[in-house]
N, C-alpha and C. Protein backbone atom coordinates (compact mmCIF):
# COMPACT_ATOMS: atom_id res chain seq x y z
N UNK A 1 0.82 -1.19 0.00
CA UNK A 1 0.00 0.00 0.00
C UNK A 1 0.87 1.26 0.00
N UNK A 2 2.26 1.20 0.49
CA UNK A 2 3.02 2.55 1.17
C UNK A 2 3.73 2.37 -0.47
N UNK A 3 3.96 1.61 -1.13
CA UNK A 3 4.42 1.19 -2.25
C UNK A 3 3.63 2.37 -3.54
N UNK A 4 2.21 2.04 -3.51
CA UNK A 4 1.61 2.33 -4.16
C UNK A 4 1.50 3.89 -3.74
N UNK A 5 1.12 4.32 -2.80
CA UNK A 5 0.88 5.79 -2.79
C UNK A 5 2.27 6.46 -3.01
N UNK A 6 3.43 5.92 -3.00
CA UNK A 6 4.70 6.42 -3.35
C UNK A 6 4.81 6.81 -4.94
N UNK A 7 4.12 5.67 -5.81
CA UNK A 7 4.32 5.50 -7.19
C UNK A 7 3.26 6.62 -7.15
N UNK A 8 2.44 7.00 -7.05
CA UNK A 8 0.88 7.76 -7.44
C UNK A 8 1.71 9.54 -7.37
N UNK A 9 2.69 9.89 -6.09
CA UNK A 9 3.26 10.91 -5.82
C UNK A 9 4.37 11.03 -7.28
N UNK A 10 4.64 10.30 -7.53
CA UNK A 10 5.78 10.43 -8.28
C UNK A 10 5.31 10.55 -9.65
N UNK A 11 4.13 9.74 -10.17
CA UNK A 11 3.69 10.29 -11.52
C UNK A 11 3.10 11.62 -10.63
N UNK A 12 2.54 12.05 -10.22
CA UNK A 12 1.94 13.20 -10.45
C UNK A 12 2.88 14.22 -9.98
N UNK A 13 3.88 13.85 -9.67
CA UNK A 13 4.92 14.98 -9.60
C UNK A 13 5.58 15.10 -11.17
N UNK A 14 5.50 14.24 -11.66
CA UNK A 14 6.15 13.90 -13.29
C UNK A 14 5.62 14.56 -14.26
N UNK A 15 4.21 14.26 -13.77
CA UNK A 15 3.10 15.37 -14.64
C UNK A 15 3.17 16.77 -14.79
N UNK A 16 3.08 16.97 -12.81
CA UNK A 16 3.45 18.95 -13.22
C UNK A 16 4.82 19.58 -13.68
N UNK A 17 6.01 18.78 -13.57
CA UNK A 17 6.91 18.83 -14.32
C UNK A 17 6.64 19.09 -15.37
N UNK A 18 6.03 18.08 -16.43
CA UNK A 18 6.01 17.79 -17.95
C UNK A 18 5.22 19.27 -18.11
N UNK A 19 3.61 19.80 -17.35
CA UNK A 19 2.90 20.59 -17.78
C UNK A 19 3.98 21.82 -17.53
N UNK A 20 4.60 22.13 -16.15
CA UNK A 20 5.01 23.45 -16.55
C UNK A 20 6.18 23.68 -17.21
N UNK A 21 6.90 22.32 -18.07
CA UNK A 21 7.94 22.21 -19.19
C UNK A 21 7.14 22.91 -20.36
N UNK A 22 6.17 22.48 -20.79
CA UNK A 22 5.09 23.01 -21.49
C UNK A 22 4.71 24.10 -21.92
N UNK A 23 4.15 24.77 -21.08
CA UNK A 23 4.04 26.00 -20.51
C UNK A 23 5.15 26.68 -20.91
N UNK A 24 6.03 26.41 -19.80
CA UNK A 24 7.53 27.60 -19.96
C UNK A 24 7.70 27.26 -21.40
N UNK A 25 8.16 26.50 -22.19
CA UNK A 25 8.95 26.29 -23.76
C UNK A 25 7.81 26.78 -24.84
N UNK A 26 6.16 27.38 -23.97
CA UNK A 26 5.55 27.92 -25.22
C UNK A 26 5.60 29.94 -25.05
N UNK A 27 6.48 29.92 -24.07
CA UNK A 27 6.84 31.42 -23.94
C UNK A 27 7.76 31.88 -24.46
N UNK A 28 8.60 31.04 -24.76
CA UNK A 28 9.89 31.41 -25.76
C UNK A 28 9.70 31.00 -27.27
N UNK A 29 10.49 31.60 -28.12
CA UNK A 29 10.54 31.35 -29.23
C UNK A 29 11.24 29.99 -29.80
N UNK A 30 10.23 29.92 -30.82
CA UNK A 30 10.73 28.56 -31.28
C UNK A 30 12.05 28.90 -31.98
N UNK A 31 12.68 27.49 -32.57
CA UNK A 31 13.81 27.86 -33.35
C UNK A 31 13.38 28.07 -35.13
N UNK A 32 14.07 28.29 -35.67
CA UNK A 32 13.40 28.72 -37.07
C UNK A 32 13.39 27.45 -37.54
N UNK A 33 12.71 26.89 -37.86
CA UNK A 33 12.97 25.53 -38.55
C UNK A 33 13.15 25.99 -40.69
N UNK A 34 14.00 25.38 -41.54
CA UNK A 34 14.33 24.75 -42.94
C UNK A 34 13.04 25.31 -43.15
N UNK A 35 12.62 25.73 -44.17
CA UNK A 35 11.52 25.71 -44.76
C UNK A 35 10.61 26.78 -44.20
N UNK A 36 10.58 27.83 -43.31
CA UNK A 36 9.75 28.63 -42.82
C UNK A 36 10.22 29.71 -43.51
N UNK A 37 9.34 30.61 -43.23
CA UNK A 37 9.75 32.16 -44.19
C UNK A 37 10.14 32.77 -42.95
N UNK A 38 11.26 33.23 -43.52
CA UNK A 38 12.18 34.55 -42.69
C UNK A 38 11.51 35.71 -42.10
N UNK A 39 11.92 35.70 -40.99
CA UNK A 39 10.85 37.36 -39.98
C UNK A 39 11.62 38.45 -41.08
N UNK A 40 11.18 39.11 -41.15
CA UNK A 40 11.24 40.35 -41.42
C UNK A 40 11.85 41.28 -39.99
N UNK A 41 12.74 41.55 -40.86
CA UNK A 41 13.77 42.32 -39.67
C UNK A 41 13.87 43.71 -40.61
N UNK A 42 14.14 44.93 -39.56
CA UNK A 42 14.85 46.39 -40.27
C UNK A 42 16.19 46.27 -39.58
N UNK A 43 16.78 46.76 -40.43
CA UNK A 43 18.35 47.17 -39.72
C UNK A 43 18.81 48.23 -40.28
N UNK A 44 19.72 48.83 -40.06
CA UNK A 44 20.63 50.08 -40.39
C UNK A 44 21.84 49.86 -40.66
N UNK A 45 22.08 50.81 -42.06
CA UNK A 45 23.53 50.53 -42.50
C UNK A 45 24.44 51.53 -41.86
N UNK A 46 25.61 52.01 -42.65
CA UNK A 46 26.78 52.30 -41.40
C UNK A 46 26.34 54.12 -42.17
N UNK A 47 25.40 54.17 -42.99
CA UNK A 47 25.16 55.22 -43.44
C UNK A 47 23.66 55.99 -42.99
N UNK A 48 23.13 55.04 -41.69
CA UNK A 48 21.95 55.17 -41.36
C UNK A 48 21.01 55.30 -41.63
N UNK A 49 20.94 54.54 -42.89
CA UNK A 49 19.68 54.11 -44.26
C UNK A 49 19.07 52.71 -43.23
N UNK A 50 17.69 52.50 -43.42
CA UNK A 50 17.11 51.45 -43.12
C UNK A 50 17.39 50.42 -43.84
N UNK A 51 16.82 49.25 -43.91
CA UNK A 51 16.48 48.14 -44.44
C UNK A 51 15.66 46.98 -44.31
N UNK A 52 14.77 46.93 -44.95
CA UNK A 52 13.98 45.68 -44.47
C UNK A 52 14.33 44.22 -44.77
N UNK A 53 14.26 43.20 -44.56
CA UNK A 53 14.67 41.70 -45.40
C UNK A 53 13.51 42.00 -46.24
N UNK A 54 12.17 41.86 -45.86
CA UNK A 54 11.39 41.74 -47.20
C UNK A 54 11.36 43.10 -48.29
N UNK A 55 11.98 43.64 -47.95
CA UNK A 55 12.51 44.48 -49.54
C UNK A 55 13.41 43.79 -50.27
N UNK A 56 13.72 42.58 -49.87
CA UNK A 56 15.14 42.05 -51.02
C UNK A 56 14.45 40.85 -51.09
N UNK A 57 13.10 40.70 -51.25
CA UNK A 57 12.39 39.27 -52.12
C UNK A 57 13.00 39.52 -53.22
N UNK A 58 13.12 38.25 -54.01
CA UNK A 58 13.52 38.31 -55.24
C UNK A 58 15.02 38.05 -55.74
N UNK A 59 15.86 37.88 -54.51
CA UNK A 59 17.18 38.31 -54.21
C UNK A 59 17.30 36.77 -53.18
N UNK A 60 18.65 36.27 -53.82
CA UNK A 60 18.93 34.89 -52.73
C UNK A 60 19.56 36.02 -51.54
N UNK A 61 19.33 36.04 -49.80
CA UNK A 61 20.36 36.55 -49.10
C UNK A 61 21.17 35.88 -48.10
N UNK A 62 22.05 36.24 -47.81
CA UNK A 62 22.94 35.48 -47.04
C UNK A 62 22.97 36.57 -45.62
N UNK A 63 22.51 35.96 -45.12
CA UNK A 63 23.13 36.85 -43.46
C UNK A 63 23.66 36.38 -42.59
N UNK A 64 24.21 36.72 -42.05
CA UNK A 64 25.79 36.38 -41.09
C UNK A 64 25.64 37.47 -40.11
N UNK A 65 25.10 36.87 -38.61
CA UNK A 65 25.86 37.54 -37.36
C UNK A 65 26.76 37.22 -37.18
N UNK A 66 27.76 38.36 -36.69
CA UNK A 66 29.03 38.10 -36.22
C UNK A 66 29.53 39.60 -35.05
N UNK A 67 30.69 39.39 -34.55
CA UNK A 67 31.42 40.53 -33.81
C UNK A 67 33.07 40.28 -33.46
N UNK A 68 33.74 41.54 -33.43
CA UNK A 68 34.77 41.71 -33.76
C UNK A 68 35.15 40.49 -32.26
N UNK A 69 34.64 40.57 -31.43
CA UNK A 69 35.37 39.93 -30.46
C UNK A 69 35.33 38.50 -30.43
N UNK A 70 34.52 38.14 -31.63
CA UNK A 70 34.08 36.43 -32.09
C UNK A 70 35.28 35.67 -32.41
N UNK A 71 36.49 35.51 -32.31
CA UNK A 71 37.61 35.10 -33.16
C UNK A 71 36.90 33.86 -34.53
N UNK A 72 35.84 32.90 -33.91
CA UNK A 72 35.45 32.58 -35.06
C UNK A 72 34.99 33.27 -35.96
N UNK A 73 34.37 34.39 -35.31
CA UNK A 73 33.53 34.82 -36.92
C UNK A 73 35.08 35.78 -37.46
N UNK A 74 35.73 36.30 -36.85
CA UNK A 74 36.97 37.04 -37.36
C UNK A 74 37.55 35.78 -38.91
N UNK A 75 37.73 34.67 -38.08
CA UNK A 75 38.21 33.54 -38.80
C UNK A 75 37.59 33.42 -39.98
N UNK A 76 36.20 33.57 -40.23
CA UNK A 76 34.98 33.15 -41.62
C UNK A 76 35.14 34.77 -42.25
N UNK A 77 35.60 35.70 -41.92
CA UNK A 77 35.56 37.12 -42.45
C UNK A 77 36.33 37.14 -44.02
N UNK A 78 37.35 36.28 -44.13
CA UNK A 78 37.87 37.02 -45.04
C UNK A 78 36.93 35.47 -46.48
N UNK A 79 36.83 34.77 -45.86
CA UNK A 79 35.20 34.47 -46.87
C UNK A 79 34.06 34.68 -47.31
N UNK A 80 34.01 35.54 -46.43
CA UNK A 80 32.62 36.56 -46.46
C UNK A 80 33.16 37.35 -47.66
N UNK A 81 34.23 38.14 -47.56
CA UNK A 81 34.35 39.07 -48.58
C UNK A 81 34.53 38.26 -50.01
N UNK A 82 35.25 37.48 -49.88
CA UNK A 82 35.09 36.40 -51.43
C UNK A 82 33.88 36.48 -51.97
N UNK A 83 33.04 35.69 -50.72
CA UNK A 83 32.11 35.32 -51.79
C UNK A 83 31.48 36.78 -51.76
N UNK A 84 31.13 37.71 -50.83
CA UNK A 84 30.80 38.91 -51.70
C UNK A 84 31.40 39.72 -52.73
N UNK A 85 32.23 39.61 -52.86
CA UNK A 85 33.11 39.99 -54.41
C UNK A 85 32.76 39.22 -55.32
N UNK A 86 32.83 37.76 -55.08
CA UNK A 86 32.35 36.76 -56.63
C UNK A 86 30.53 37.21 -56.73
N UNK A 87 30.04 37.52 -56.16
CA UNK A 87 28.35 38.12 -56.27
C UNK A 87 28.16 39.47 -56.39
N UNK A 88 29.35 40.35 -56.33
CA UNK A 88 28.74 41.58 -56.22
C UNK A 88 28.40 42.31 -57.41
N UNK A 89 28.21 41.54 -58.75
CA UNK A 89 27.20 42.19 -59.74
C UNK A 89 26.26 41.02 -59.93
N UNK A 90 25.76 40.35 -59.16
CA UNK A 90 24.54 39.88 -59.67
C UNK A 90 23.37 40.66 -58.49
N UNK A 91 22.29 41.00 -59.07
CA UNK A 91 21.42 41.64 -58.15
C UNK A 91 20.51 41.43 -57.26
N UNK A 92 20.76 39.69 -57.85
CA UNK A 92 19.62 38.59 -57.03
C UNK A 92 20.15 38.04 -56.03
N UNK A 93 21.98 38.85 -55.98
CA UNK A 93 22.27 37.85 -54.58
C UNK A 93 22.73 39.28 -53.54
N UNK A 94 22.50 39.05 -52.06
CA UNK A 94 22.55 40.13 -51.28
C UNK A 94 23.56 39.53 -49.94
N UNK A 95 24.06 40.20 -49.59
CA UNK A 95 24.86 40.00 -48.64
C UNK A 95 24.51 40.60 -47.45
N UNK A 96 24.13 40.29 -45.95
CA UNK A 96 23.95 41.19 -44.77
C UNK A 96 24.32 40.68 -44.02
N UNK A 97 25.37 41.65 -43.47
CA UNK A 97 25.85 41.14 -41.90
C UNK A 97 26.02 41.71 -41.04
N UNK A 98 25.22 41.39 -39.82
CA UNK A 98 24.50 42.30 -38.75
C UNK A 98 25.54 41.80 -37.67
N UNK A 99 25.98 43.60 -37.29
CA UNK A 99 26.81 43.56 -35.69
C UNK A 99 26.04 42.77 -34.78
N UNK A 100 26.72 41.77 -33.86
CA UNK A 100 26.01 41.31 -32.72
C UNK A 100 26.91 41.98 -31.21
N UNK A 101 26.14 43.01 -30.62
CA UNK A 101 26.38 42.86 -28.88
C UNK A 101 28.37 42.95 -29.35
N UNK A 102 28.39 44.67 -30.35
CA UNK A 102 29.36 44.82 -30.64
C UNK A 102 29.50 46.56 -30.85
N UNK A 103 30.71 47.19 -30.88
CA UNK A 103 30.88 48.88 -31.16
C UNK A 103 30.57 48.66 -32.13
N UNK A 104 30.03 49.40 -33.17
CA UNK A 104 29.94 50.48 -34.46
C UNK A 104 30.82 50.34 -34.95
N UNK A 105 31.56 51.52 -34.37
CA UNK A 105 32.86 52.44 -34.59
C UNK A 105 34.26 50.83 -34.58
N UNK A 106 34.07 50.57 -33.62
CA UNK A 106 35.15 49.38 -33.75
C UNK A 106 35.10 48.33 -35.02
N UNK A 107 34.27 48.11 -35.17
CA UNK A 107 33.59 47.23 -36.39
C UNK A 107 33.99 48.03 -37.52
N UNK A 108 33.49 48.84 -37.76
CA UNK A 108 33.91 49.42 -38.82
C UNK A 108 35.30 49.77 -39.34
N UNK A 109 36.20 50.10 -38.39
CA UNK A 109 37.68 50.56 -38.25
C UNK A 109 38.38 49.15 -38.60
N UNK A 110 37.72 48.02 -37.88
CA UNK A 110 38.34 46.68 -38.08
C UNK A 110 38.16 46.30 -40.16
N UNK A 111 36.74 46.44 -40.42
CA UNK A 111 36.27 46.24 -41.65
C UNK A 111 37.74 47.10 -42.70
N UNK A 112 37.96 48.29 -42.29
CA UNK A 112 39.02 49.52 -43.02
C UNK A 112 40.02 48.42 -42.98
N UNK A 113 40.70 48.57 -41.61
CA UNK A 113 42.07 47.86 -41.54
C UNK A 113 42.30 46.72 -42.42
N UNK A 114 41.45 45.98 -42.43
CA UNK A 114 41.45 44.45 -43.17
C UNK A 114 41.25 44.56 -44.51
N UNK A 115 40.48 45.71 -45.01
CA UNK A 115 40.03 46.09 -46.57
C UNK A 115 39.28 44.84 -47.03
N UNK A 116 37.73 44.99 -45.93
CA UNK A 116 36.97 43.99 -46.04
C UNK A 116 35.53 45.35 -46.72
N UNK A 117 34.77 45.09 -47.38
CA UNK A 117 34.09 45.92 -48.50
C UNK A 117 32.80 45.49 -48.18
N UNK A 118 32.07 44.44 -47.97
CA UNK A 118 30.42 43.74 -47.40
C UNK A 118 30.34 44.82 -46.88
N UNK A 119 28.76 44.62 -46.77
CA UNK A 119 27.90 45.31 -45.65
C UNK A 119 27.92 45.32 -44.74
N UNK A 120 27.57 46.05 -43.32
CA UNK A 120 27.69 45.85 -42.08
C UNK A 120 26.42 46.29 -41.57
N UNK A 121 25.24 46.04 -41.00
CA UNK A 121 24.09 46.37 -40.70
C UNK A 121 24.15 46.43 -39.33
N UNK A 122 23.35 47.31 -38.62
CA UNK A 122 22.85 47.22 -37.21
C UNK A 122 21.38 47.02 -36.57
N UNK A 123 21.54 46.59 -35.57
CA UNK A 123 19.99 46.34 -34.80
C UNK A 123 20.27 46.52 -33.54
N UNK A 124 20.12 48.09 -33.42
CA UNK A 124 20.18 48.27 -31.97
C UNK A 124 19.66 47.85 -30.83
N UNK A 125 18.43 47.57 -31.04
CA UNK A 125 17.25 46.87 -30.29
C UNK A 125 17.66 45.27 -30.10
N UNK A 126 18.26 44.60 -31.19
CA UNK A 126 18.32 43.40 -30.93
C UNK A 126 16.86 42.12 -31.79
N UNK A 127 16.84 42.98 -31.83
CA UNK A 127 15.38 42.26 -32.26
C UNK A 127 15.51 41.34 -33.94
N UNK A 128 16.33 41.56 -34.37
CA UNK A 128 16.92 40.63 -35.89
C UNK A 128 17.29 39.36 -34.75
N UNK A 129 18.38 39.23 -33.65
CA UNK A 129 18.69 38.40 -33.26
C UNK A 129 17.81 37.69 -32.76
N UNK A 130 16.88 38.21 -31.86
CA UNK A 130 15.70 37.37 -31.01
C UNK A 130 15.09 36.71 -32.50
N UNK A 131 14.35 37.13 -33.24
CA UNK A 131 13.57 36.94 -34.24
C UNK A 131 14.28 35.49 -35.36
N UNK A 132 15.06 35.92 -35.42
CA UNK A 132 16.30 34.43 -35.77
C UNK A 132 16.87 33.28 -34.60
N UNK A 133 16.01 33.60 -33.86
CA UNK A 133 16.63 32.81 -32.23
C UNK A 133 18.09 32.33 -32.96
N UNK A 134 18.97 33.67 -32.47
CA UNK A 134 20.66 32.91 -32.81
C UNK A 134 20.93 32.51 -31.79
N UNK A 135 21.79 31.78 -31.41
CA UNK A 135 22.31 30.97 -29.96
C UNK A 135 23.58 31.88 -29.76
N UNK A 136 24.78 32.43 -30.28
CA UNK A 136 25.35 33.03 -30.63
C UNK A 136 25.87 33.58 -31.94
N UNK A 137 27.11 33.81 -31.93
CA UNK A 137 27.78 34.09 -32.84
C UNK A 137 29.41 33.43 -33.32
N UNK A 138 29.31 33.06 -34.54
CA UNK A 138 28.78 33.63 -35.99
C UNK A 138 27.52 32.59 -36.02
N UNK A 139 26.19 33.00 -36.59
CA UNK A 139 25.36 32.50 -37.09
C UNK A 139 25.08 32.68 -38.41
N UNK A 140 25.06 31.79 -39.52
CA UNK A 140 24.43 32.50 -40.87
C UNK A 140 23.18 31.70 -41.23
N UNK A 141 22.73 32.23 -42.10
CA UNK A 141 21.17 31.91 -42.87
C UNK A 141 20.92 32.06 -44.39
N UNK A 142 21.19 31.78 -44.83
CA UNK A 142 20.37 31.57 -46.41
C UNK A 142 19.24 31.64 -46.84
N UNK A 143 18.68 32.76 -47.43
CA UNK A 143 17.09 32.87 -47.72
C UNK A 143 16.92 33.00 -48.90
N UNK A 144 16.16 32.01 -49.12
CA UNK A 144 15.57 31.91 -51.03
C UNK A 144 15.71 33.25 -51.78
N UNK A 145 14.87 33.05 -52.52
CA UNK A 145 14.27 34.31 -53.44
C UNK A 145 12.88 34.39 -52.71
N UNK A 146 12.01 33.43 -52.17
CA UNK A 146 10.97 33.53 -52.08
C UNK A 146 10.60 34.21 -50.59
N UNK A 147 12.02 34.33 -49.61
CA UNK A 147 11.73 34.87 -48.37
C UNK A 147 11.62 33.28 -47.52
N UNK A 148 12.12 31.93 -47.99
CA UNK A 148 12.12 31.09 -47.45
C UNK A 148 13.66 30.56 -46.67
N UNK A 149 13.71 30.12 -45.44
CA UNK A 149 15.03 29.91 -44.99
C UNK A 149 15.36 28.58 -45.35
N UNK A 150 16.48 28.82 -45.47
CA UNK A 150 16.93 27.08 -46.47
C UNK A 150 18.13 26.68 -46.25
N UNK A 151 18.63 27.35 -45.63
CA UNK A 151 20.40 26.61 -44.31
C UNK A 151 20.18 27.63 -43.47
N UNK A 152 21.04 26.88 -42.45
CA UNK A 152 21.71 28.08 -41.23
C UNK A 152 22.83 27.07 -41.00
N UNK A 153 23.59 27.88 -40.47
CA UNK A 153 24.71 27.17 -39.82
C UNK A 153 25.42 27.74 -38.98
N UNK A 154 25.55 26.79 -37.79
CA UNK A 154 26.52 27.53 -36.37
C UNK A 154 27.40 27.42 -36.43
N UNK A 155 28.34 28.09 -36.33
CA UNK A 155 29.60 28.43 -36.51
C UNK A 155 30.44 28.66 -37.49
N UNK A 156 31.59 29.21 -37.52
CA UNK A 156 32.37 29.55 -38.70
C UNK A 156 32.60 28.67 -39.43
N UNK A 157 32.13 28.86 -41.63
CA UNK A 157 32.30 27.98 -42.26
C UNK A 157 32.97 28.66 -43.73
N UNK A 158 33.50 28.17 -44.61
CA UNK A 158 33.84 28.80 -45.23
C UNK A 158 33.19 28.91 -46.72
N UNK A 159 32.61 30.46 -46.96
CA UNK A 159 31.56 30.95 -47.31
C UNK A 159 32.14 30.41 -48.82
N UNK A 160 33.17 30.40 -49.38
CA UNK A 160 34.29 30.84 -50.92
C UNK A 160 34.50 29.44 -50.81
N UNK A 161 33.66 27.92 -50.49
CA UNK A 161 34.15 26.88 -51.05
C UNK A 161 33.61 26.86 -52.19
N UNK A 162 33.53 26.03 -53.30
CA UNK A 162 33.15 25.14 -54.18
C UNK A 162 31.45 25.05 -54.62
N UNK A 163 31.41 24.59 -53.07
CA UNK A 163 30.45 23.74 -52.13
C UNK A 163 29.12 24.65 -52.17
N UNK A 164 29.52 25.43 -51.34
CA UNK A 164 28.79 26.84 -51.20
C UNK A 164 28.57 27.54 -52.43
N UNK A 165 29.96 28.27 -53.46
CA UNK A 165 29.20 28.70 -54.32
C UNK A 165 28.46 27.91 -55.41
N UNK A 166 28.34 26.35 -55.41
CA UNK A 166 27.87 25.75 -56.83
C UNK A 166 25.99 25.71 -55.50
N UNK A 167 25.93 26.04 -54.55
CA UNK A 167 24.56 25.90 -53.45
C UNK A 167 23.75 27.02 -53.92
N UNK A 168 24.78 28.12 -53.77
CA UNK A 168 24.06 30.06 -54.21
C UNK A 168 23.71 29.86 -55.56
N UNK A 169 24.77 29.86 -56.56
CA UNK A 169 24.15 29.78 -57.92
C UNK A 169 22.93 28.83 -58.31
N UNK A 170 22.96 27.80 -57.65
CA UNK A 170 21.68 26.59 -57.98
C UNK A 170 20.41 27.85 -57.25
N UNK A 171 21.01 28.63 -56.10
CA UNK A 171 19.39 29.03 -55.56
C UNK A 171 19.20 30.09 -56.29
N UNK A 172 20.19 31.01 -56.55
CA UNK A 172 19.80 31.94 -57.54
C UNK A 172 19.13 31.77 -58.63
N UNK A 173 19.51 30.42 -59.30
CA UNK A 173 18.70 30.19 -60.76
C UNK A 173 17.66 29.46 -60.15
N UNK A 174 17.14 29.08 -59.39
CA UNK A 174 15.86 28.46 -59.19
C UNK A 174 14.73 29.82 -59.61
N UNK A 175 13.41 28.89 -59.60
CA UNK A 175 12.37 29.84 -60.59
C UNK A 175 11.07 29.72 -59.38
């Protein structure tokens, strides 16, 4: 009997566990799952022009959080600029890469020194990051033409393989 009312405590302690696991994990944001369409984020360039993501439907984009104090993302930087140089006359492909929980001014001075040429976007608020639930940094993302997300990948990778550009050109020419 002392058996049984032991087991009865323990599922129903198991239960309010499970419910307020529940609960709490429907207050946070999910993760973006393959195949969902991209939030719509604004950010600011280093010229304090806006930007929306859904103004560049039509356009494969690549976005990349990163910060100067990331040594990985320092490490994936000078691929970033490759492959934005091998794309920077096609109009369907866009490059954005948003400071994370980083200076401006430092970022930018670093970008000079290195004679790195990409974009550098900001989100003061933070809210590109929440909205992409990044875990950190470097995070990147790949978004169709259609505003659909179709890789991410954590951590530093190198943007100027093979690999990658025969991935962009296949999404660019998709219809």
């Amino acid at each position: 009997m002392k058996s049984k009312a032991i087991f009865i405590v323990i599922i129903f302690i198991i239960g309010i566990a499970i419910i307020f696991l529940m609960v709490h994990h429907a207050d946070r944001p999910g993760i973006l799952p393959l195949g969902s369409v991209a939030p719509d984020i604004e950010l600011i360039d280093s010229s304090q022009n806006t930007l929306r993501l859904s103004e560049l439907k039509g356009s494969v984009v690549f976005i990349n959080f990163w910060s100067t104090w990331c040594d990985p993302c320092i490490e994936e930087l000078p691929s970033i600029e490759t492959l934005y140089r091998h794309f920077s006359n096609n109009p369907r492909f866009q490059v954005i890469t948003i400071l994370f929980k980083d200076d401006r001014q430092k970022a930018l001075r670093y970008m000079k020194e290195n004679g790195y040429t990409f974009p550098v976007y900001l989100n003061p608020d933070g809210s590109a990051a929440k909205k992409f639930n990044i875990t950190g940094v470097p995070e990147t993302f790949i978004i169709d033409k259609h505003g659909v997300l179709r890789k991410k990948t954590i951590g530093p990778a190198e943007w100027d393989s093979p690999v990658v550009l025969k991935t962009l050109h296949n999404l660019i020419n998709e219809h």
